[in-house]
N, C-alpha and C. Protein backbone atom coordinates (compact mmCIF):
# COMPACT_ATOMS: atom_id res chain seq x y z
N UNK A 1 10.80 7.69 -22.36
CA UNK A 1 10.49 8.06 -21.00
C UNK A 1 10.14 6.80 -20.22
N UNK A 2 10.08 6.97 -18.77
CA UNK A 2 10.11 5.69 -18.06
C UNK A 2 9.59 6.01 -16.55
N UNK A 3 8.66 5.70 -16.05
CA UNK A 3 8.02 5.93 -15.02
C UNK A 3 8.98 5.09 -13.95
N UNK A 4 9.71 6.14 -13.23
CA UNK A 4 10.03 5.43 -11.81
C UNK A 4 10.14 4.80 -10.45
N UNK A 5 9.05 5.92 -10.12
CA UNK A 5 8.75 5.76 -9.09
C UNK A 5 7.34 6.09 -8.70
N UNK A 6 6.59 5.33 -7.59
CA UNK A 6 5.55 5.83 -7.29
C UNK A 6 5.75 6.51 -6.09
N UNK A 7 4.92 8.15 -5.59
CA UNK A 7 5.42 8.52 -4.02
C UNK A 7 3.93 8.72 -3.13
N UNK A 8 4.05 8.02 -2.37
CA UNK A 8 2.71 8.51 -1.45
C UNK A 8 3.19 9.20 0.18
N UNK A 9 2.35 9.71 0.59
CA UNK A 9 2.88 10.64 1.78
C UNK A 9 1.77 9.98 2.94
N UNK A 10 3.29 9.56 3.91
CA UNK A 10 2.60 9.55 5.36
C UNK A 10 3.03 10.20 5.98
N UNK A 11 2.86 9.87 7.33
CA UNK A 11 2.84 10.72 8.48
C UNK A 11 3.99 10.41 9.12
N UNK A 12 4.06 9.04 9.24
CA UNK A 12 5.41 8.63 9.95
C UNK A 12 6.32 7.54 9.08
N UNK A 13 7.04 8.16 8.36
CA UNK A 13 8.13 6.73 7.69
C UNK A 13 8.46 5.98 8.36
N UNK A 14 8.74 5.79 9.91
CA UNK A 14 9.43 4.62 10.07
C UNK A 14 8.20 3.53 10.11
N UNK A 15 7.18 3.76 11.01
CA UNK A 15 6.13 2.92 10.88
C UNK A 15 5.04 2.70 9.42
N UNK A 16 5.66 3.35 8.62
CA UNK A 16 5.26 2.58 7.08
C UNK A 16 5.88 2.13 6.69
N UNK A 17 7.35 2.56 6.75
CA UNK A 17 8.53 1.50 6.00
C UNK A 17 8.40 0.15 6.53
N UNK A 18 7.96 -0.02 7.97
CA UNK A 18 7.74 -1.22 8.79
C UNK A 18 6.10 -2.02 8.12
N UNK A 19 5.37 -0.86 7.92
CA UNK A 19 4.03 -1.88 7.46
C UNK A 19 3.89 -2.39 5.88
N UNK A 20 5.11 -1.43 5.66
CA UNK A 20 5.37 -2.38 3.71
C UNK A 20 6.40 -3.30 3.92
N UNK A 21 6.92 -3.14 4.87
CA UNK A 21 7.98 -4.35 4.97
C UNK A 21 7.29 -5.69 5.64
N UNK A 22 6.50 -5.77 6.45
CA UNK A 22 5.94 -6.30 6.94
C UNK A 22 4.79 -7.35 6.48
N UNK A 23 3.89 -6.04 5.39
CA UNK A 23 2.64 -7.21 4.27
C UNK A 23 3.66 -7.36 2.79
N UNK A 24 4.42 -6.54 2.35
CA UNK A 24 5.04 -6.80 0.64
C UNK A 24 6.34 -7.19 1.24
N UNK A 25 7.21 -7.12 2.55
CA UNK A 25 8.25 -7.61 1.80
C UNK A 25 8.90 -6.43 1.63
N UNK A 26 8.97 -5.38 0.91
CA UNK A 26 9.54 -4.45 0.82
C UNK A 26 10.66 -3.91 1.77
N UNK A 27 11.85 -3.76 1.42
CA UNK A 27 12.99 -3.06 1.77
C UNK A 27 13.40 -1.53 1.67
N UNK A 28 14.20 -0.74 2.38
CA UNK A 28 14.92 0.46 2.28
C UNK A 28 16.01 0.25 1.49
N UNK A 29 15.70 0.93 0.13
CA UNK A 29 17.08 1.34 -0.57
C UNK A 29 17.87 2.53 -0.52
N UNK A 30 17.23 3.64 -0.09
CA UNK A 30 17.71 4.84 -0.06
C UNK A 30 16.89 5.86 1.64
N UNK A 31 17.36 6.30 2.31
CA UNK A 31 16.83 7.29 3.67
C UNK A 31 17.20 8.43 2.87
N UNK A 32 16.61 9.50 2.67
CA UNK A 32 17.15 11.00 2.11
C UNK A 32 16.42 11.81 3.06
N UNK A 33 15.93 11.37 4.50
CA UNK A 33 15.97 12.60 5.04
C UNK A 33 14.21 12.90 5.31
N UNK A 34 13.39 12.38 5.29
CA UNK A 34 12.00 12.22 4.65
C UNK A 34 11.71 12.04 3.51
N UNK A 35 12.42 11.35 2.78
CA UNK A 35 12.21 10.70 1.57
C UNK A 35 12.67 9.13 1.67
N UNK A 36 12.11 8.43 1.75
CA UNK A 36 12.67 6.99 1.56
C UNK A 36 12.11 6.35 0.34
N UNK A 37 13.01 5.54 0.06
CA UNK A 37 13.08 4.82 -1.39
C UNK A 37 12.74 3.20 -0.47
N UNK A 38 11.57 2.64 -1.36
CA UNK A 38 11.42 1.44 -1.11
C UNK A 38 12.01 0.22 -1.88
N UNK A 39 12.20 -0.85 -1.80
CA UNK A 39 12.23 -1.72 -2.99
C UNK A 39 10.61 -1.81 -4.09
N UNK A 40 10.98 -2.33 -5.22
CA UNK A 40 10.22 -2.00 -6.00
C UNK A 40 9.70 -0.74 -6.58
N UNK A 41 10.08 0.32 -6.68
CA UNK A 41 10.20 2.03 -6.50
C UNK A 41 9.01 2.64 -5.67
N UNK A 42 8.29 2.03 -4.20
CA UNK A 42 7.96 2.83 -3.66
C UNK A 42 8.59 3.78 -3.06
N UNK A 43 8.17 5.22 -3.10
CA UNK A 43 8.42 6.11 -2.04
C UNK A 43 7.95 6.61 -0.98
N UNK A 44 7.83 6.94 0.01
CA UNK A 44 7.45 7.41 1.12
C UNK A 44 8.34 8.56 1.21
N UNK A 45 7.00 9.63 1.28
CA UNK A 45 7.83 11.24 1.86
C UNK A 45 6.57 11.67 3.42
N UNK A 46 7.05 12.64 3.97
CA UNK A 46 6.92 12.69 4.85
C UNK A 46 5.97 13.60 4.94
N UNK A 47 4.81 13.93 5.36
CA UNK A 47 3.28 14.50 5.33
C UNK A 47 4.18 15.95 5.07
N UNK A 48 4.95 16.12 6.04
CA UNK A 48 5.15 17.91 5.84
C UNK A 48 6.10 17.99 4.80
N UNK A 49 6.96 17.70 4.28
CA UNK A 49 7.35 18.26 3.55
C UNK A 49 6.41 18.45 2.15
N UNK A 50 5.63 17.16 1.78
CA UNK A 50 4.66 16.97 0.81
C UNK A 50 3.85 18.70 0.80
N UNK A 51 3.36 18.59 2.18
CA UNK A 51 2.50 20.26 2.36
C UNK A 51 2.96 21.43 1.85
N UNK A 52 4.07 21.85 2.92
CA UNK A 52 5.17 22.34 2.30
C UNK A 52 5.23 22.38 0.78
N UNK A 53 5.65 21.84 0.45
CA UNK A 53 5.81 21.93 -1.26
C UNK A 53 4.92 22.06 -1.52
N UNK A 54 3.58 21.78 -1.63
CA UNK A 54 2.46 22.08 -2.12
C UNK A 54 1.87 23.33 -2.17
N UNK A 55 1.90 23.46 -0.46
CA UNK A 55 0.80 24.35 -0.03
C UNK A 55 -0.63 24.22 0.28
N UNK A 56 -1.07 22.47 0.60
CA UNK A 56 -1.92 21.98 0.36
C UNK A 56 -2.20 21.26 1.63
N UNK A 57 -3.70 20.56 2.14
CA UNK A 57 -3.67 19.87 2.72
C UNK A 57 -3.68 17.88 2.56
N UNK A 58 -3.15 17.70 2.76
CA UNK A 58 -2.92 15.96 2.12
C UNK A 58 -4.91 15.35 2.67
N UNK A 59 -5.50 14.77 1.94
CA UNK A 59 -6.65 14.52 2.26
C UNK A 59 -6.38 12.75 1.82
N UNK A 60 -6.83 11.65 3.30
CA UNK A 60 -6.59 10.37 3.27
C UNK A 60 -7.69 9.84 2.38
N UNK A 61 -8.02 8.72 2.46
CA UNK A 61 -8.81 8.08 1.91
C UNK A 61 -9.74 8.81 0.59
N UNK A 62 -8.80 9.59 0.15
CA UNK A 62 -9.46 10.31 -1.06
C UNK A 62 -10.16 9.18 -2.46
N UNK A 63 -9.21 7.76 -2.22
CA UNK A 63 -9.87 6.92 -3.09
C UNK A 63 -10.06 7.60 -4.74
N UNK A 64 -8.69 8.59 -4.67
CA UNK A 64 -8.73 8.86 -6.01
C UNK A 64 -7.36 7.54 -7.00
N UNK A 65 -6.68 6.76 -6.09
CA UNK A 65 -5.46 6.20 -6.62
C UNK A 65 -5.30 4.56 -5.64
N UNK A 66 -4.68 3.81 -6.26
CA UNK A 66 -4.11 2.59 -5.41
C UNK A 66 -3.24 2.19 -5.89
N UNK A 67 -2.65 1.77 -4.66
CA UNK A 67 -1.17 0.54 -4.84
C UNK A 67 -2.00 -1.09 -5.30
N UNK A 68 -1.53 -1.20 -6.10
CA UNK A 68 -2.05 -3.09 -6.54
C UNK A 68 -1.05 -3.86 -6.28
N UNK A 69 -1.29 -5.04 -5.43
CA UNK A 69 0.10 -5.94 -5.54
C UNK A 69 -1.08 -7.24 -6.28
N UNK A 70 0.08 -8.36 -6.56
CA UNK A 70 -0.53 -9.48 -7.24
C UNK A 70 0.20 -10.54 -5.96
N UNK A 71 -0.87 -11.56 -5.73
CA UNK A 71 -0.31 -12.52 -4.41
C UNK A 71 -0.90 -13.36 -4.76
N UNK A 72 -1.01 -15.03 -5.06
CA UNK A 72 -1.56 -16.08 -5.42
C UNK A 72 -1.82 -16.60 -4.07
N UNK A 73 -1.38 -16.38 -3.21
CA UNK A 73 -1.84 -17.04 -1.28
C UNK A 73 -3.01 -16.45 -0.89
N UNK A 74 -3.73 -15.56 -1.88
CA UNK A 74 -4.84 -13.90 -1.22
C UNK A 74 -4.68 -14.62 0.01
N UNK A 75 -5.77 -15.90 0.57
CA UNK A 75 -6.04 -16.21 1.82
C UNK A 75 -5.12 -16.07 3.07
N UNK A 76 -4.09 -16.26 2.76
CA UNK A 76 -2.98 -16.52 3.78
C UNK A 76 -2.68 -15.04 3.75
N UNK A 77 -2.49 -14.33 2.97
CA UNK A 77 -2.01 -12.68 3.10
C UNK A 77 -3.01 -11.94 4.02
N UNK A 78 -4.75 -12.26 3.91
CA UNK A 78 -5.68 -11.36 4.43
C UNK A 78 -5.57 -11.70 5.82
N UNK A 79 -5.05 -13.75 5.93
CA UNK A 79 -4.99 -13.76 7.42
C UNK A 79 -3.75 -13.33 8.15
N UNK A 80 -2.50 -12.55 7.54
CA UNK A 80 -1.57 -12.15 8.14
C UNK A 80 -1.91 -10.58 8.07
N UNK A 81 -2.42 -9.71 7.38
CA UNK A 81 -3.29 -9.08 7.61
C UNK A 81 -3.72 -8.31 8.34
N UNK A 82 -4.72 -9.53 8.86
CA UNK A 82 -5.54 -9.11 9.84
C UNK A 82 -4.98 -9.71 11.16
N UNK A 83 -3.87 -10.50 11.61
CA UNK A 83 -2.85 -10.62 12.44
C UNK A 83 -1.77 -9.19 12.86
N UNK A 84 -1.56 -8.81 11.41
CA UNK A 84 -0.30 -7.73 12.09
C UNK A 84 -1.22 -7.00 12.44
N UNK A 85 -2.36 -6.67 11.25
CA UNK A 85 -2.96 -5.37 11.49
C UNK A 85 -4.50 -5.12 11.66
N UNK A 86 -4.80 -5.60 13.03
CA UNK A 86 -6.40 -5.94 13.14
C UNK A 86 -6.76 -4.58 13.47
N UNK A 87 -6.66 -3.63 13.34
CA UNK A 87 -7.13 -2.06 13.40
C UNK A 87 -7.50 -1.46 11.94
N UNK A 88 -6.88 -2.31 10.84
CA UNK A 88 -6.76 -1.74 9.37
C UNK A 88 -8.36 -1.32 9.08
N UNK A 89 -8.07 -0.50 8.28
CA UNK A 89 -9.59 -0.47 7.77
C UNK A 89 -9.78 -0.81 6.22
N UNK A 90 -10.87 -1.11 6.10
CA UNK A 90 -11.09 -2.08 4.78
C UNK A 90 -12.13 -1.56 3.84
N UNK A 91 -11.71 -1.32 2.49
CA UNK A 91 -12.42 -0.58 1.41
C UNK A 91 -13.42 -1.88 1.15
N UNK A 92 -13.25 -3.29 1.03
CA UNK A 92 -13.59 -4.11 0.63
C UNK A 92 -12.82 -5.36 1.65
N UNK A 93 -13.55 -6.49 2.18
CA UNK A 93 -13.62 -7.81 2.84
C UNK A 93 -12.60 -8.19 1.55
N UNK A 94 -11.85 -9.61 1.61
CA UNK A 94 -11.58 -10.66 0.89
C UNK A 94 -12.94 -11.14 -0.22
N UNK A 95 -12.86 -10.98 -1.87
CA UNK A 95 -13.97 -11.34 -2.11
C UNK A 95 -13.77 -11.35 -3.60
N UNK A 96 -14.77 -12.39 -4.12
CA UNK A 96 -14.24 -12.44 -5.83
C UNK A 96 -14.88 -11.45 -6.76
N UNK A 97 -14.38 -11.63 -7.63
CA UNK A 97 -15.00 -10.62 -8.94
C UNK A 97 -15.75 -11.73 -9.32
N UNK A 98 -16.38 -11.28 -10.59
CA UNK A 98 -17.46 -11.94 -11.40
C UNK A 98 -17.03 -12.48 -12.34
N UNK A 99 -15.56 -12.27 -12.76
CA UNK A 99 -14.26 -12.97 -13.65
C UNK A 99 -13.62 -13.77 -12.98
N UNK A 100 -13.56 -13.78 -11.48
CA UNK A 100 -13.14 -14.82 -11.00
C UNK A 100 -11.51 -14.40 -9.99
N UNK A 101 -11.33 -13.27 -10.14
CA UNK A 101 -10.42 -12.83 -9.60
C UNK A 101 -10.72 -12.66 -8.09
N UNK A 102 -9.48 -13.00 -7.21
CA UNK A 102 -9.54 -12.59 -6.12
C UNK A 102 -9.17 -11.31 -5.46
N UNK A 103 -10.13 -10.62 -4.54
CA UNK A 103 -8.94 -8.88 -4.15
C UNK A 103 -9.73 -8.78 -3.11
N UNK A 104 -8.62 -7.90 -2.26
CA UNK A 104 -8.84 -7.41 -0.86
C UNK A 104 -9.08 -6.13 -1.23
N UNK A 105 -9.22 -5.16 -0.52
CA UNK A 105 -9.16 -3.59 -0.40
C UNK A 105 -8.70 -3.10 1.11
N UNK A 106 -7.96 -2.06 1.34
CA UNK A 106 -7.82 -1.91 2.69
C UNK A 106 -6.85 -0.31 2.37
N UNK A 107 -6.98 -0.17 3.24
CA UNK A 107 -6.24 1.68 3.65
C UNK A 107 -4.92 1.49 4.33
N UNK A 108 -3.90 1.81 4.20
CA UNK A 108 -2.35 1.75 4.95
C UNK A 108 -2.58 2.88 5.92
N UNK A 109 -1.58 2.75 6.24
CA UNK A 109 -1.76 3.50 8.10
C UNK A 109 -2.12 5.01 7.64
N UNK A 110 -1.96 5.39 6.68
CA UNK A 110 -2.24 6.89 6.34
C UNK A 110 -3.39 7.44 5.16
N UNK A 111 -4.03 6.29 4.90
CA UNK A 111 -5.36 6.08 4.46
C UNK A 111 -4.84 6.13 2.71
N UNK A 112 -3.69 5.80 2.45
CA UNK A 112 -3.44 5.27 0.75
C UNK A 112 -4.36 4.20 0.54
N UNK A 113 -4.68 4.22 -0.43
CA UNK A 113 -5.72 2.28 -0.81
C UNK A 113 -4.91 1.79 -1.37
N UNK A 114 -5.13 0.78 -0.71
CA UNK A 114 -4.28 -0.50 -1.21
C UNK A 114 -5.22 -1.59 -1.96
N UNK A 115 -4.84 -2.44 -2.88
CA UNK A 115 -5.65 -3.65 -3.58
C UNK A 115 -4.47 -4.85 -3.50
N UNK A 116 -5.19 -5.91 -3.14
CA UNK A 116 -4.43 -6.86 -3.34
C UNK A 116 -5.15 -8.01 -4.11
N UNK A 117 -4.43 -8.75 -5.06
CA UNK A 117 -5.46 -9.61 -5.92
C UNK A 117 -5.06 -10.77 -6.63
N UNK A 118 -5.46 -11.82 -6.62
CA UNK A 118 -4.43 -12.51 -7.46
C UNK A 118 -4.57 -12.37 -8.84
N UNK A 119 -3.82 -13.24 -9.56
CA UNK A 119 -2.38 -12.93 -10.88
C UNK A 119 -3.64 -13.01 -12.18
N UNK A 120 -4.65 -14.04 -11.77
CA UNK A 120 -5.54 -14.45 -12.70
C UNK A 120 -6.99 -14.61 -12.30
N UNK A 121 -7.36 -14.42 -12.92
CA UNK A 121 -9.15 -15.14 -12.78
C UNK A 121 -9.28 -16.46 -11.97
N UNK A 122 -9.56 -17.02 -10.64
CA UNK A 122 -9.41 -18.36 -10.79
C UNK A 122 -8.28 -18.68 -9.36
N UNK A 123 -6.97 -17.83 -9.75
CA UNK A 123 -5.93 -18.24 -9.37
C UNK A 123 -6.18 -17.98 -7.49
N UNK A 124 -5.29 -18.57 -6.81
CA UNK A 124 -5.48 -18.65 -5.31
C UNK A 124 -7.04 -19.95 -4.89
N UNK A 125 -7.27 -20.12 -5.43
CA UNK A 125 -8.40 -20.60 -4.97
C UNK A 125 -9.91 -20.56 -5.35
């Protein structure tokens, strides 16, 4: 077995496909309609259909799950950031662990948590 994909649900795909393209880089491999396929196997589906299928209400910042990326620049990423996106809201400032690791925390436009951190203990700075 083989884990493919990860899917989180916003509100509006085009302006998330734009804010993962924007901090990761991330590309459109697939449009299905409210389903988009990211590079790297993110997905983005679309708040209602998620409901829909459920029967549920989508609850943001539940802080039960996160996206982790690994970035050795942390500094230069938090200040582009907080350039594209000075409205973001932030689980956690830029700040080290006690191992030495660097990580951000912050919410995507539809309140997923995000972590960003570098590769090693140490690393970035």
């Amino acid at each position: 077995m083989k884990l493919k994909n990860i899917l989180i649900v916003v509100k509006d795909i085009e302006k998330s496909k734009q804010f993962y393209h924007d901090l990761f880089g991330l590309d459109m491999v697939l449009d299905n309609d409210g389903n988009m396929i990211l590079t790297e196997g993110l997905v983005l589906q679309d708040e209602k259909i998620w409901k829909d299928f459920l029967g549920r209400e989508v609850v943001p910042e539940n802080n039960a799950c996160e996206l982790y990326f690994e970035e050795p620049n942390i500094e230069a990423f938090a200040e582009k950031l907080e350039k594209l996106y000075p409205s973001i809201r932030y689980a956690n400032q830029l700040m080290r662990h006690s191992w030495g690791q660097k990580v951000i925390r912050f919410y995507d436009l539809d309140g997923n948590l995000i972590e960003v951190g570098t590769s090693e203990a140490g690393v970035g700075g």
